[in-house]
N, C-alpha and C. Protein backbone atom coordinates (compact mmCIF):
# COMPACT_ATOMS: atom_id res chain seq x y z
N UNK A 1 -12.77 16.63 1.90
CA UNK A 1 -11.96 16.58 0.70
C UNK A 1 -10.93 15.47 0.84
N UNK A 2 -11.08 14.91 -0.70
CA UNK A 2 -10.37 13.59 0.12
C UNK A 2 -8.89 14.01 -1.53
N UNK A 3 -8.28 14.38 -1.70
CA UNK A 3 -7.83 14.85 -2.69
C UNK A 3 -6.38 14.65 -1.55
N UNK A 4 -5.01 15.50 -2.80
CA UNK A 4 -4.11 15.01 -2.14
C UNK A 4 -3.76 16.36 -1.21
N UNK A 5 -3.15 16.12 -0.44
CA UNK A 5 -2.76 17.26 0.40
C UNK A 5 -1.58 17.34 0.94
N UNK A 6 -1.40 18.59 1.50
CA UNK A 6 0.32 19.11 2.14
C UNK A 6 0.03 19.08 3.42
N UNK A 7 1.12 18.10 4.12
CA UNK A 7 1.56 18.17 5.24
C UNK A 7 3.41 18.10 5.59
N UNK A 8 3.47 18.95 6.66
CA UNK A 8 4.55 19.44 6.51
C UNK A 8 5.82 19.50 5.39
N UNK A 9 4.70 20.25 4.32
CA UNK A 9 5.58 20.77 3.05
C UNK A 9 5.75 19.34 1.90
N UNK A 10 5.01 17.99 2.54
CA UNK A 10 4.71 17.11 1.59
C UNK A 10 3.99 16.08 0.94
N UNK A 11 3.30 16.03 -0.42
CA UNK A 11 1.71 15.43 -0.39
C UNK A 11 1.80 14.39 0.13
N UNK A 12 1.09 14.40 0.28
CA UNK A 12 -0.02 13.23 1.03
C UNK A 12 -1.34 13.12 -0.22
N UNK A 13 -1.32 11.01 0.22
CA UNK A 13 -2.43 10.92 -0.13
C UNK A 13 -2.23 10.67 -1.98
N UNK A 14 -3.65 10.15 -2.41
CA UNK A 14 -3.53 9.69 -4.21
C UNK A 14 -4.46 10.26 -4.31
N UNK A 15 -5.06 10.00 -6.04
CA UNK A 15 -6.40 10.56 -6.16
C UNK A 15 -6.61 9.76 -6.89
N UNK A 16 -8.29 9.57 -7.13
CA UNK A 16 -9.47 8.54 -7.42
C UNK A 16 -8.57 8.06 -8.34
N UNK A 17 -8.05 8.72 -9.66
CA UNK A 17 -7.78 8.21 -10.95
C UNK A 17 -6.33 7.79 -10.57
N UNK A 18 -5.86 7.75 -9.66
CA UNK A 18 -4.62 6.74 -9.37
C UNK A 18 -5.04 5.64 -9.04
N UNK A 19 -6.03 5.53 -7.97
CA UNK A 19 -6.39 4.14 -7.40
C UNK A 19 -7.62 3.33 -8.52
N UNK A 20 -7.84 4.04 -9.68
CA UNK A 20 -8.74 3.28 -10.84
C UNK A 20 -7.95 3.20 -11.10
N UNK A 21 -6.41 3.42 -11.73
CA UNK A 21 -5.60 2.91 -12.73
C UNK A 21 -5.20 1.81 -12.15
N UNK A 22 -5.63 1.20 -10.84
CA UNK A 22 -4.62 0.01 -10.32
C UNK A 22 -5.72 -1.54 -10.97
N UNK A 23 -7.50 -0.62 -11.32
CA UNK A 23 -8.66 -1.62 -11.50
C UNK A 23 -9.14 -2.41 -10.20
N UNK A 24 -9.40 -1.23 -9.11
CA UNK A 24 -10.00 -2.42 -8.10
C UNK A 24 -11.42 -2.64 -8.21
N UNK A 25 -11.59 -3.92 -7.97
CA UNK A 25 -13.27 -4.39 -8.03
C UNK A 25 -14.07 -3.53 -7.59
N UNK A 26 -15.57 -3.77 -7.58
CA UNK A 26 -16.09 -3.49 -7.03
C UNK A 26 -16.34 -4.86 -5.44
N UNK A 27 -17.63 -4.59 -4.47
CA UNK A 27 -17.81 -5.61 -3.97
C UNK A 27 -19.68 -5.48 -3.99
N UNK A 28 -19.95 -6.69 -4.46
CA UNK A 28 -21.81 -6.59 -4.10
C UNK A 28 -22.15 -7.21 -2.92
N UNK A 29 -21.76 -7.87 -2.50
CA UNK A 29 -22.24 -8.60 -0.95
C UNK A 29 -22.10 -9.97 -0.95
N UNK A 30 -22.09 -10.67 -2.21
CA UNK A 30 -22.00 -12.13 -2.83
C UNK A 30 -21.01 -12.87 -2.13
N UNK A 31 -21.19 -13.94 -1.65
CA UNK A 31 -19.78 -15.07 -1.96
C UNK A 31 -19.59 -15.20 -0.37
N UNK A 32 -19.69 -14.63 1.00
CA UNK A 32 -19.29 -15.07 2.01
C UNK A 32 -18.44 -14.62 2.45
N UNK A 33 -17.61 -15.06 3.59
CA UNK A 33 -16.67 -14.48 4.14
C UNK A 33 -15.42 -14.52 3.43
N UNK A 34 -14.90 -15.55 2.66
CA UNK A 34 -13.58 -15.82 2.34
C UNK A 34 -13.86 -14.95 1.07
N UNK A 35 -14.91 -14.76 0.14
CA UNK A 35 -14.43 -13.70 -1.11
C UNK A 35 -14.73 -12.43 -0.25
N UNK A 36 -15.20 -11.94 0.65
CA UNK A 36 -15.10 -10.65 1.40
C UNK A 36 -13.83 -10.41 1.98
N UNK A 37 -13.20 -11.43 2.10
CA UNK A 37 -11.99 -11.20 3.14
C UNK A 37 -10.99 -11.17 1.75
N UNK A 38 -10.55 -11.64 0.70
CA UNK A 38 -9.62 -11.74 -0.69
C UNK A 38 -9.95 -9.95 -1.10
N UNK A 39 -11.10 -9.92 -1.53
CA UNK A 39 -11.83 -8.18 -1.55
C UNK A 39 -10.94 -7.07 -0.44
N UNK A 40 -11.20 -7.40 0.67
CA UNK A 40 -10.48 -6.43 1.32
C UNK A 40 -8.96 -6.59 1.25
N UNK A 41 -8.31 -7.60 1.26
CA UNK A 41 -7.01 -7.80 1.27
C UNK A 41 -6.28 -7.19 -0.40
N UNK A 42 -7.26 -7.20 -1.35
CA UNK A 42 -6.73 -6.76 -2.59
C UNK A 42 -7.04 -5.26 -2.62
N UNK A 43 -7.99 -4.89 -1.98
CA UNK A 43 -8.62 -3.58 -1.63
C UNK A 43 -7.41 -2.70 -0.99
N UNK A 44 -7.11 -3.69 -0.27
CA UNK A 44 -5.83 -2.58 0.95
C UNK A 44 -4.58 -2.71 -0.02
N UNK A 45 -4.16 -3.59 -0.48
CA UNK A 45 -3.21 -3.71 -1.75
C UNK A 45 -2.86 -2.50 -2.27
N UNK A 46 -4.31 -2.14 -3.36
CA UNK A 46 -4.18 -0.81 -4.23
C UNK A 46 -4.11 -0.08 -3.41
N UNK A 47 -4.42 0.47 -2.72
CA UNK A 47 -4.83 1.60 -1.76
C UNK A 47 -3.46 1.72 -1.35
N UNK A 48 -2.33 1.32 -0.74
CA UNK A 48 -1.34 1.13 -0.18
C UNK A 48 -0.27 1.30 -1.14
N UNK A 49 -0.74 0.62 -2.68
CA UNK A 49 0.23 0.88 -3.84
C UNK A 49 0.29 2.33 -4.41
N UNK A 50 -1.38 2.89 -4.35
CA UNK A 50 -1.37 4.34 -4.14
C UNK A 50 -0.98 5.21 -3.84
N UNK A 51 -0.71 4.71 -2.12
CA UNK A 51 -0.23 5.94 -1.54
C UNK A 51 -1.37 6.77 -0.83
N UNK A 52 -2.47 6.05 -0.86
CA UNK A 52 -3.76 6.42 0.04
C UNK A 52 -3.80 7.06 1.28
N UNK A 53 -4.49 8.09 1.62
CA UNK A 53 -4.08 8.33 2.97
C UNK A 53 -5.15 7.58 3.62
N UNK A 54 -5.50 7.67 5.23
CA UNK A 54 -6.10 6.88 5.90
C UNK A 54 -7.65 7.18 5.32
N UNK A 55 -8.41 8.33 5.50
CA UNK A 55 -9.58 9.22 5.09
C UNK A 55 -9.58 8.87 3.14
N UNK A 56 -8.70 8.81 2.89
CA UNK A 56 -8.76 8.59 1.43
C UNK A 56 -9.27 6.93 1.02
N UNK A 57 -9.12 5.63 2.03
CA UNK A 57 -8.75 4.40 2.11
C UNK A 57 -10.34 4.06 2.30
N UNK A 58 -11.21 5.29 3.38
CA UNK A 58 -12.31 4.93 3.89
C UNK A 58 -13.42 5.47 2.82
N UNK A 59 -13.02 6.61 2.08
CA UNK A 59 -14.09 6.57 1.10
C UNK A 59 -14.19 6.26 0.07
N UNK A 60 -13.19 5.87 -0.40
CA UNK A 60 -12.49 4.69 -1.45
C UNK A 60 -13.22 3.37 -1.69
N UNK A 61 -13.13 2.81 -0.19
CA UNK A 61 -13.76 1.57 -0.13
C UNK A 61 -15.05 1.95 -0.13
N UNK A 62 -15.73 2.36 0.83
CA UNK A 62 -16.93 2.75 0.66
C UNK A 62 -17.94 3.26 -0.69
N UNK A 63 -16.45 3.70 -1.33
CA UNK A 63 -17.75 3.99 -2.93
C UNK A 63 -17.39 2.49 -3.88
N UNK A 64 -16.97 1.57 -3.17
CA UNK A 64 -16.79 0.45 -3.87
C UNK A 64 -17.80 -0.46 -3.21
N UNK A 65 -18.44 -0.32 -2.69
CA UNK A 65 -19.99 -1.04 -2.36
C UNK A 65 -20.91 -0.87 -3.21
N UNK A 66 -21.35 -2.29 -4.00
CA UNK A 66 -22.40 -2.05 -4.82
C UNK A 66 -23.86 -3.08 -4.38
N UNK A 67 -24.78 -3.01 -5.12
CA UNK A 67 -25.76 -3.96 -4.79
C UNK A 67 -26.05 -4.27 -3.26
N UNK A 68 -26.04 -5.55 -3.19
CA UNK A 68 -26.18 -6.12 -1.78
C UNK A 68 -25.44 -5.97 -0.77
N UNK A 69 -24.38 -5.43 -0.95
CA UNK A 69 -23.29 -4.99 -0.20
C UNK A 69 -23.60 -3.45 0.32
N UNK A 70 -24.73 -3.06 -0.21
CA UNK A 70 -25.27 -1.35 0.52
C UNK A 70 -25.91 -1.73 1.60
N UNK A 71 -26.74 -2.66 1.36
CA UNK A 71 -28.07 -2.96 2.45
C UNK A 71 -27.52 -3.30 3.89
C-alpha cells in the first residue's frame, strides 16, 4: 500500500492524485541518456514537491514507464 500513512502520529507520504496534479510525463525509452537523465531529475522534482515517501517515489516512477521503456 502505497497510500498515505501514520508514523509517529504523522502522515507520511502523497497520493497518486497529488503527484498527477503536478503533470509528470510519462517516459517511453526514446531520446538517450540526457532526455532520461532531465526525466528523472523532473521526476524527483514532483515527487519531492509531493511529499512522496521513499516506497511511494518507486512505484510512482515505475508506473510511469511506457512503451520501450518496459522492455
Amino acid at each position: 500500500n502505497v497510500g498515505n500513512v501514520i508514523v509517529n502520529g504523522n502522515w507520511v507520504g502523497c497520493s497518486y492524485k497529488e503527484v498527477l496534479a503536478c503533470n509528470p510525463k510519462e517516459y517511453n525509452g526514446k531520446g538517450g541518456a540526457v532526455v532520461l537523465t532531465r526525466w528523472i531529475e523532473k521526476m524527483e522534482f514532483v515527487q519531492d514537491m509531493s511529499g512522496c515517501s521513499i516506497d511511494q517515489k518507486v512505484e510512482y516512477t515505475a508506473g510511469s514507464f511506457v512503451g520501450k521503456a518496459l522492455t
